[in-house]
Each structure stands twice: as structure tokens, then as C-alpha cells.
C-alpha atoms as a PDB file:
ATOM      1  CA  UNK A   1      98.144  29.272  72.621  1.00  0.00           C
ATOM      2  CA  UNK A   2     102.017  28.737  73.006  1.00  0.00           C
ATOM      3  CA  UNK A   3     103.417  32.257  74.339  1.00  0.00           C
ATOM      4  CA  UNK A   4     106.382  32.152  72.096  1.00  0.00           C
ATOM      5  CA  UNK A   5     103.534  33.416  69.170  1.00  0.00           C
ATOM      6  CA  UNK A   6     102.591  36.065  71.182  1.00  0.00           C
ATOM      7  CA  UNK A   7     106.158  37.659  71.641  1.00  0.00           C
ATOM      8  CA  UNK A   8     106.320  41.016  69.964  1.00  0.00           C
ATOM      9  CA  UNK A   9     109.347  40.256  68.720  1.00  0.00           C
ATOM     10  CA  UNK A  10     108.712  36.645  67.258  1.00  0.00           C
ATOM     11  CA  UNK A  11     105.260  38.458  65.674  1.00  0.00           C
ATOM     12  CA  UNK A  12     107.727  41.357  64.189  1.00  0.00           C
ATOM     13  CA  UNK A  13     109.669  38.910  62.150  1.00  0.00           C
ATOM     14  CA  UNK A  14     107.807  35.917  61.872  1.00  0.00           C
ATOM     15  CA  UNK A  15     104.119  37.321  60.993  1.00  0.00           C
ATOM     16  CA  UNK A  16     103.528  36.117  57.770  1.00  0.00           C
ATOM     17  CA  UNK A  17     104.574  32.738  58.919  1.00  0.00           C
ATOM     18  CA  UNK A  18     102.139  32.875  61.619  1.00  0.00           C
ATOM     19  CA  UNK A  19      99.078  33.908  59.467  1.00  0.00           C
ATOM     20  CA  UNK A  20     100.084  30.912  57.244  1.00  0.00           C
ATOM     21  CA  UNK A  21     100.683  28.083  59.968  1.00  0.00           C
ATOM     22  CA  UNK A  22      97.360  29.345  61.581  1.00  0.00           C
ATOM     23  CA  UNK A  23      95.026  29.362  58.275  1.00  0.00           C
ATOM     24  CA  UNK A  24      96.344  25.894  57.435  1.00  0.00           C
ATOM     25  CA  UNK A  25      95.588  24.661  60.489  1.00  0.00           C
ATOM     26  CA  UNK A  26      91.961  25.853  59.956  1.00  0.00           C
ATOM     27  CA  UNK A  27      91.560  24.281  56.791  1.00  0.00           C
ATOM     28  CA  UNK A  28      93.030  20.830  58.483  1.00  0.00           C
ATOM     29  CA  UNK A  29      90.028  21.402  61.440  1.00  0.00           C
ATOM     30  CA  UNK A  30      87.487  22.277  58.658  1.00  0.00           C
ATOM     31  CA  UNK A  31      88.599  19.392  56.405  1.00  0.00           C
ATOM     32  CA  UNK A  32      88.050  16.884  59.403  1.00  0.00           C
ATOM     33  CA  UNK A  33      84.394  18.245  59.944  1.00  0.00           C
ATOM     34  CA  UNK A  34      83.412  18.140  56.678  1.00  0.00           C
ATOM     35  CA  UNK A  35      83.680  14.033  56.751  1.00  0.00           C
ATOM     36  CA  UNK A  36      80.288  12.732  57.305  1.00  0.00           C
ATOM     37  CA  UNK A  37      82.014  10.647  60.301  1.00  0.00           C
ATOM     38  CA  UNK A  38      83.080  13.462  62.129  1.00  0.00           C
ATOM     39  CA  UNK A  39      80.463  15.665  61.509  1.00  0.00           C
ATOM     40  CA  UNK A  40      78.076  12.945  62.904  1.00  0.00           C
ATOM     41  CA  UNK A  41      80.167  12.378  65.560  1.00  0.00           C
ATOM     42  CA  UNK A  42      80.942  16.277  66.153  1.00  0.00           C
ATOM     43  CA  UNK A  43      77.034  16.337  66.278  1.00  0.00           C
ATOM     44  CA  UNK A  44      76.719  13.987  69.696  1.00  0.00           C
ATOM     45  CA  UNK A  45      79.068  15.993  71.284  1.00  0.00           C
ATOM     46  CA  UNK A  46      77.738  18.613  74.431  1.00  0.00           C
ATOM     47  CA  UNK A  47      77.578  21.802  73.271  1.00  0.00           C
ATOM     48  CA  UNK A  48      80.468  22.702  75.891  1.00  0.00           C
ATOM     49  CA  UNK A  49      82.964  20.111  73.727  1.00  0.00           C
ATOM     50  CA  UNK A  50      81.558  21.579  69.946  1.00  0.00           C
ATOM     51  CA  UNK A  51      82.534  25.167  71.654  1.00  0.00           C
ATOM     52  CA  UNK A  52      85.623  23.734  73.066  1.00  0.00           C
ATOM     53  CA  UNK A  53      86.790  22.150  69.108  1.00  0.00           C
ATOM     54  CA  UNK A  54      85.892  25.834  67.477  1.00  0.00           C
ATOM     55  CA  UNK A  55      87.299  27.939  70.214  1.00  0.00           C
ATOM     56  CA  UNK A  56      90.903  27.487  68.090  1.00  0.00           C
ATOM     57  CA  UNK A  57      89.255  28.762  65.284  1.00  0.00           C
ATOM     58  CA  UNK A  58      88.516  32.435  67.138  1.00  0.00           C
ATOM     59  CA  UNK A  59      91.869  32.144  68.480  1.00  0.00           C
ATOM     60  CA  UNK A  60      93.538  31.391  64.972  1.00  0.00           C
ATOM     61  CA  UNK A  61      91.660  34.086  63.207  1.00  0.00           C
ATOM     62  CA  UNK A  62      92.391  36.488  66.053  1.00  0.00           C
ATOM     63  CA  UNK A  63      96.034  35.500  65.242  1.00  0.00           C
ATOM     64  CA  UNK A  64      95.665  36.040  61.270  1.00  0.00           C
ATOM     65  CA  UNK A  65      94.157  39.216  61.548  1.00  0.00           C
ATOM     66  CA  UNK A  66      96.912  40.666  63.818  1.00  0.00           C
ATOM     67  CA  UNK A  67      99.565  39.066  61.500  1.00  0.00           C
ATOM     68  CA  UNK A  68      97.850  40.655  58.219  1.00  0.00           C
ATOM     69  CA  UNK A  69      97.106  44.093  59.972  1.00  0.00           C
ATOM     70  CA  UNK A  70     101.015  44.128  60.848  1.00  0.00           C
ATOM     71  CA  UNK A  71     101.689  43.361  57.570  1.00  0.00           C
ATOM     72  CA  UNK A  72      99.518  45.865  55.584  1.00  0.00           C
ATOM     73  CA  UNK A  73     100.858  48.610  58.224  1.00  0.00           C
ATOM     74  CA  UNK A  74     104.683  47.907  57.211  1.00  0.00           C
ATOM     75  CA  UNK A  75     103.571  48.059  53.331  1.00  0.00           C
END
């Protein structure tokens, strides 16, 4: 993850915009495995690559659920 989106400071003002950027970037990865293609070829991967590809998605959701907590505490 880039460290500028961990700054305090960038999370105090920009949160919303990171809970956005990150959920649309999950739908993008979940779009892409939902082809037949790439779920086939997803499939023949090692199981050290298929937890590599959904390791962003912990991360991401780690990331939205800070951004939304920050948000519902301000509210």
C-alpha cells in the first residue's frame, strides 16, 4: 500500500475518497474474476499466487472500514 494513504492527515481529509477509490477497485478485481477466462485461468494458479491476487482485497477492506468508522465517528 502507498504510505501517502496511511498518513493521518491525508486519512483526516481525504477518507471518503479513500473508501471510494478502494471499493471500486474491488469491484474492477471482482469483475475480472467473474470472466470465465480468468476464473479458469485464476484456477491454475498455486495457491501462493490466488492468495497473493486477494491479499488487496483484505488490505482494501481494512482501508474502507477505517475510512467509514472515521466517518460515522465525525457524524
Amino acid at each position: 500500500m502507498a504510505d501517502f494513504l496511511h498518513s493521518s492527515a491525508q486519512r483526516d481529509s481525504a477518507t471518503p475518497d479513500t473508501a471510494v477509490i478502494r471499493i471500486d477497485q474491488l469491484h474492477a478485481l471482482a469483475g475480472l474474476l467473474s470472466l470465465e477466462e480468468v476464473a479458469e485461468q485464476f484456477a491454475g494458479l498455486s495457491t501462493v499466487a490466488q492468495v497473493c491476487i486477494f491479499g488487496p482485497f483484505e488490505d482494501a477492506l481494512t482501508d474502507v472500514r477505517a475510512a467509514l468508522t472515521q466517518t460515522a465517528t465525525r457524524d
